[in-house]
Protein backbone atom coordinates (compact mmCIF):
# COMPACT_ATOMS: atom_id res chain seq x y z
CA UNK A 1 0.00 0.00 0.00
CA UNK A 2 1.46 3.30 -1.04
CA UNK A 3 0.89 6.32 0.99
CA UNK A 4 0.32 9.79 0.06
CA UNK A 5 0.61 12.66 1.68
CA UNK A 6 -1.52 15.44 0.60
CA UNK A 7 -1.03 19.35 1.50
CA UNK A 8 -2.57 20.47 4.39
CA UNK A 9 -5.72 23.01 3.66
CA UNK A 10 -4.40 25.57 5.78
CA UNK A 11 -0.71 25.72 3.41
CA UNK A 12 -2.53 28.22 0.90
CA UNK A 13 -4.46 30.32 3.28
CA UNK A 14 -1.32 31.21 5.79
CA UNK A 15 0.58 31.99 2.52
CA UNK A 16 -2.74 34.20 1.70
CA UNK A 17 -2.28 35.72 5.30
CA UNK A 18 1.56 36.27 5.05
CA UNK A 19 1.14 38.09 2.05
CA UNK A 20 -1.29 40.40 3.32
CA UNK A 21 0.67 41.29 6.71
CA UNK A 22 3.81 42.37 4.57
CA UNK A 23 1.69 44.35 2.25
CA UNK A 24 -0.37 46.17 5.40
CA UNK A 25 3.35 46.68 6.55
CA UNK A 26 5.00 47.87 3.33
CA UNK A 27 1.90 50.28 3.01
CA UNK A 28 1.98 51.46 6.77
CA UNK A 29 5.78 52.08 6.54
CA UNK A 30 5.41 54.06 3.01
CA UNK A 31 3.07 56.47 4.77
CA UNK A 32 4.87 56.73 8.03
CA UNK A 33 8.03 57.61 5.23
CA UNK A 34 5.69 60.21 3.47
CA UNK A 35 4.79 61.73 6.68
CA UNK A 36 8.17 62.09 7.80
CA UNK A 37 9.64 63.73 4.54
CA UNK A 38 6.86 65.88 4.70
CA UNK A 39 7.85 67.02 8.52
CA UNK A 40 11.20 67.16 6.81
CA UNK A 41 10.15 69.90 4.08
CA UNK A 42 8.15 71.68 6.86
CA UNK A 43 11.06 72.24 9.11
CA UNK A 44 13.46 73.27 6.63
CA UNK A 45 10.80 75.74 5.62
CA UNK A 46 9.86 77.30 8.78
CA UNK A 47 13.28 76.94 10.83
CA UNK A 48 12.28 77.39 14.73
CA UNK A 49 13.74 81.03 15.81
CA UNK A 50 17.09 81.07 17.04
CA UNK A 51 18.13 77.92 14.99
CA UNK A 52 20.91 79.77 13.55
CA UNK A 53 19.10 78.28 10.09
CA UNK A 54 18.78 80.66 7.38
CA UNK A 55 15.15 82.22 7.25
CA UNK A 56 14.88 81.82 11.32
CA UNK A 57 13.76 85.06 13.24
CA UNK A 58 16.48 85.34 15.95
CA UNK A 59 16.40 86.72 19.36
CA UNK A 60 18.80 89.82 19.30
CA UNK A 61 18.19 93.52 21.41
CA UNK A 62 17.27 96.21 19.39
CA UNK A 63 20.85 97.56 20.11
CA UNK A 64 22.18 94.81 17.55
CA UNK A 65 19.08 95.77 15.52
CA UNK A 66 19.92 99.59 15.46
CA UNK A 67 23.84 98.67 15.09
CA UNK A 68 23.16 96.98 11.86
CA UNK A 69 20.88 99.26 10.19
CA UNK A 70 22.87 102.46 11.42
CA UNK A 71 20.44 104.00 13.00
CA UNK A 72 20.12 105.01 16.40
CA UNK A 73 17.04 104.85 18.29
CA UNK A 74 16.15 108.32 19.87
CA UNK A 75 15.67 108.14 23.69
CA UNK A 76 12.81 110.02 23.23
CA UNK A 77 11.03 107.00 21.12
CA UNK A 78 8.09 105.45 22.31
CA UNK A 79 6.53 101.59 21.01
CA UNK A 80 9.72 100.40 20.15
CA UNK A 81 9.42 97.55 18.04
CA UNK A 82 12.27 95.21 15.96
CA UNK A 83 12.58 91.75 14.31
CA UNK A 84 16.18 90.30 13.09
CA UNK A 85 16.00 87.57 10.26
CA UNK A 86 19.23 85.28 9.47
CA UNK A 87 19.12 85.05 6.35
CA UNK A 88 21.07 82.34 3.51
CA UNK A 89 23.81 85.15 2.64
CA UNK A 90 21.83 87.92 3.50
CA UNK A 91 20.52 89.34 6.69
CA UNK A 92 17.71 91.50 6.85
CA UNK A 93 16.61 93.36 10.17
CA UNK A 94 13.68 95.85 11.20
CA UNK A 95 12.83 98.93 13.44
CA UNK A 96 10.02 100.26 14.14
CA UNK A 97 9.29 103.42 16.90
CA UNK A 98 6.69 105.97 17.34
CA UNK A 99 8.53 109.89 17.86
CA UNK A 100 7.08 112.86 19.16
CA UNK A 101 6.88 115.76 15.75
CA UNK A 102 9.12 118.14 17.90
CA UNK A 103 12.16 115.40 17.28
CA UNK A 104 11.51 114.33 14.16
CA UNK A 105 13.54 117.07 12.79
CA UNK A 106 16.75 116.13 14.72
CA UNK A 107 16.13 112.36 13.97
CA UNK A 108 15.72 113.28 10.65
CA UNK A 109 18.94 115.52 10.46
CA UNK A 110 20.90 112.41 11.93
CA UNK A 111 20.10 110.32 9.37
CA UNK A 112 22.71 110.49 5.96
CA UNK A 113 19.61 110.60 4.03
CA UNK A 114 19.99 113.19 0.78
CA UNK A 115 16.30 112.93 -0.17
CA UNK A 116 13.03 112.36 1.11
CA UNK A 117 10.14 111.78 -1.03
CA UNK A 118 6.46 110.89 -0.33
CA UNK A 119 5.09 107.80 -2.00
CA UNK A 120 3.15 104.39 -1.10
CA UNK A 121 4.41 101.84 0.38
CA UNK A 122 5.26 99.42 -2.15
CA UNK A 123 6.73 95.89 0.01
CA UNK A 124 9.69 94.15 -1.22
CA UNK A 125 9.45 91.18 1.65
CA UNK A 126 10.08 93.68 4.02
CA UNK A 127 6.06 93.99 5.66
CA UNK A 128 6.56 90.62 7.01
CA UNK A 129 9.45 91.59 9.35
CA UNK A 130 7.40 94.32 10.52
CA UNK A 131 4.58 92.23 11.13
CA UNK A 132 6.84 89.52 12.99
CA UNK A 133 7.86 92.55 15.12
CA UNK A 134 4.07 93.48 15.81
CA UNK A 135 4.48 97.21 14.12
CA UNK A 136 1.92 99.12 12.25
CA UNK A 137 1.25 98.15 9.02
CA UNK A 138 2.66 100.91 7.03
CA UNK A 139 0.99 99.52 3.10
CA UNK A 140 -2.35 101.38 4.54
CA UNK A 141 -0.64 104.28 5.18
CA UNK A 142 -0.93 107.37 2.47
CA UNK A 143 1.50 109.52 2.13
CA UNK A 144 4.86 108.15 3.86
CA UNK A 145 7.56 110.12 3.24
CA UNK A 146 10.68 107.90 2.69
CA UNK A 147 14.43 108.11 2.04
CA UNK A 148 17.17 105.50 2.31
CA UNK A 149 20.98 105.06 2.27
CA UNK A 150 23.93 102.89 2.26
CA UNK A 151 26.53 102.40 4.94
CA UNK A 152 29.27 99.78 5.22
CA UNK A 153 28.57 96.05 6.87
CA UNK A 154 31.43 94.00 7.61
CA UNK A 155 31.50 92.12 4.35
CA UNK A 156 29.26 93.84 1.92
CA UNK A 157 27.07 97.46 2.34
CA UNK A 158 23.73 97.74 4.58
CA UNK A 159 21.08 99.64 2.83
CA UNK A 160 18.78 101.16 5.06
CA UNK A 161 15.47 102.19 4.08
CA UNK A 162 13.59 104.61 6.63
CA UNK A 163 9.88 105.99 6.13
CA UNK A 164 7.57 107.62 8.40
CA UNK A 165 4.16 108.96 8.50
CA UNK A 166 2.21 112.09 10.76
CA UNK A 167 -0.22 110.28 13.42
CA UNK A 168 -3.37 111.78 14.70
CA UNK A 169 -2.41 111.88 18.34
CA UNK A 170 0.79 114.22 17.03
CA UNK A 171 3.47 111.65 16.93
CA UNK A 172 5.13 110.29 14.13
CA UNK A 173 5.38 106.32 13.38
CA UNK A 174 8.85 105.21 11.74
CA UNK A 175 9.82 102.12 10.06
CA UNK A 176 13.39 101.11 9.02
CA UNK A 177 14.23 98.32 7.30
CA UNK A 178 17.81 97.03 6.60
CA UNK A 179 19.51 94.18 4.69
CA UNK A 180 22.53 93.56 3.14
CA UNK A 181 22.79 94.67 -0.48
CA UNK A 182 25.28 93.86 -3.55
């Protein structure tokens, strides 16, 4: 008498159930890959402040701030506001102060400004520093009268852009921007 031996009936239906767990586990690892290049992207978009990273807001005193856009900040100023941005090869930092109309003259004397001209505010990437800072928004504001300059950085020049507009209560807001330029 010969004997067989036949398959078992369970043989195709752990194969069945084998080959589902390692495709449930191939999916659940490709999304839990997905997910983390997409933290990835997020991060290197939005660096945390103080990273160092380029694009991070860093913590510096508006001393630094008014060092690197050469200007000083009048003792007189009140709602002194300022945000400093690391940039890739470019730093870019912003002031912001509300001054009382009998020193705007001097302030504006101290400043190597040669001319002033009324205009709109027209933002370059500059209203979101000012923003980050918690300043007025100065694109509602009609007419601002604005000047700017250059002065010398450390390895290339600062240009410094300063406007400033007439309040109702008699003071004058300022904004300054600065950032390293060509």
């Amino acid at each position: 008498m010969t004997t067989t031996t036949r398959p078992s009936s369970t043989a195709p239906r752990s194969r069945r159930r084998l080959l589902i767990g390692v495709l449930a586990a191939f999916f659940v690892l490709s999304a839990a890959g997905v997910a983390g290049l997409y933290r990835l992207d997020y991060e290197f978009r939005h660096p945390k402040p103080d990273s160092g990273r380029p694009g991070a807001w860093m913590t510096v005193g508006s001393e630094e701030v008014s060092r690197f856009a050469h200007v000083a900040v009048p003792t007189a100023a009140a709602d002194v506001r300022w945000a400093y941005r690391n940039g890739f090869q470019d730093d870019f930092a912003v002031l912001a102060f509300r001054l009382p109309q009998a020193e705007l003259d001097d302030f504006r004397g101290s400043l190597p400004v040669t001319g002033w001209a009324e205009r709109k505010y027209s933002d370059n990437g500059v209203l979101s520093g000012f923003l980050h800072a918690g300043a007025p928004d100065p694109s509602h504001v009609f007419p601002l009268a604005c000047g700017s300059f250059y002065s010398p950085g450390p390895a290339k020049r600062i240009g410094t852009s300063v406007c400033f507009a007439g309040q109702a209560d008699g003071t004058n807001q300022l904004w300054i921007s600065a950032m390293h330029t060509p």
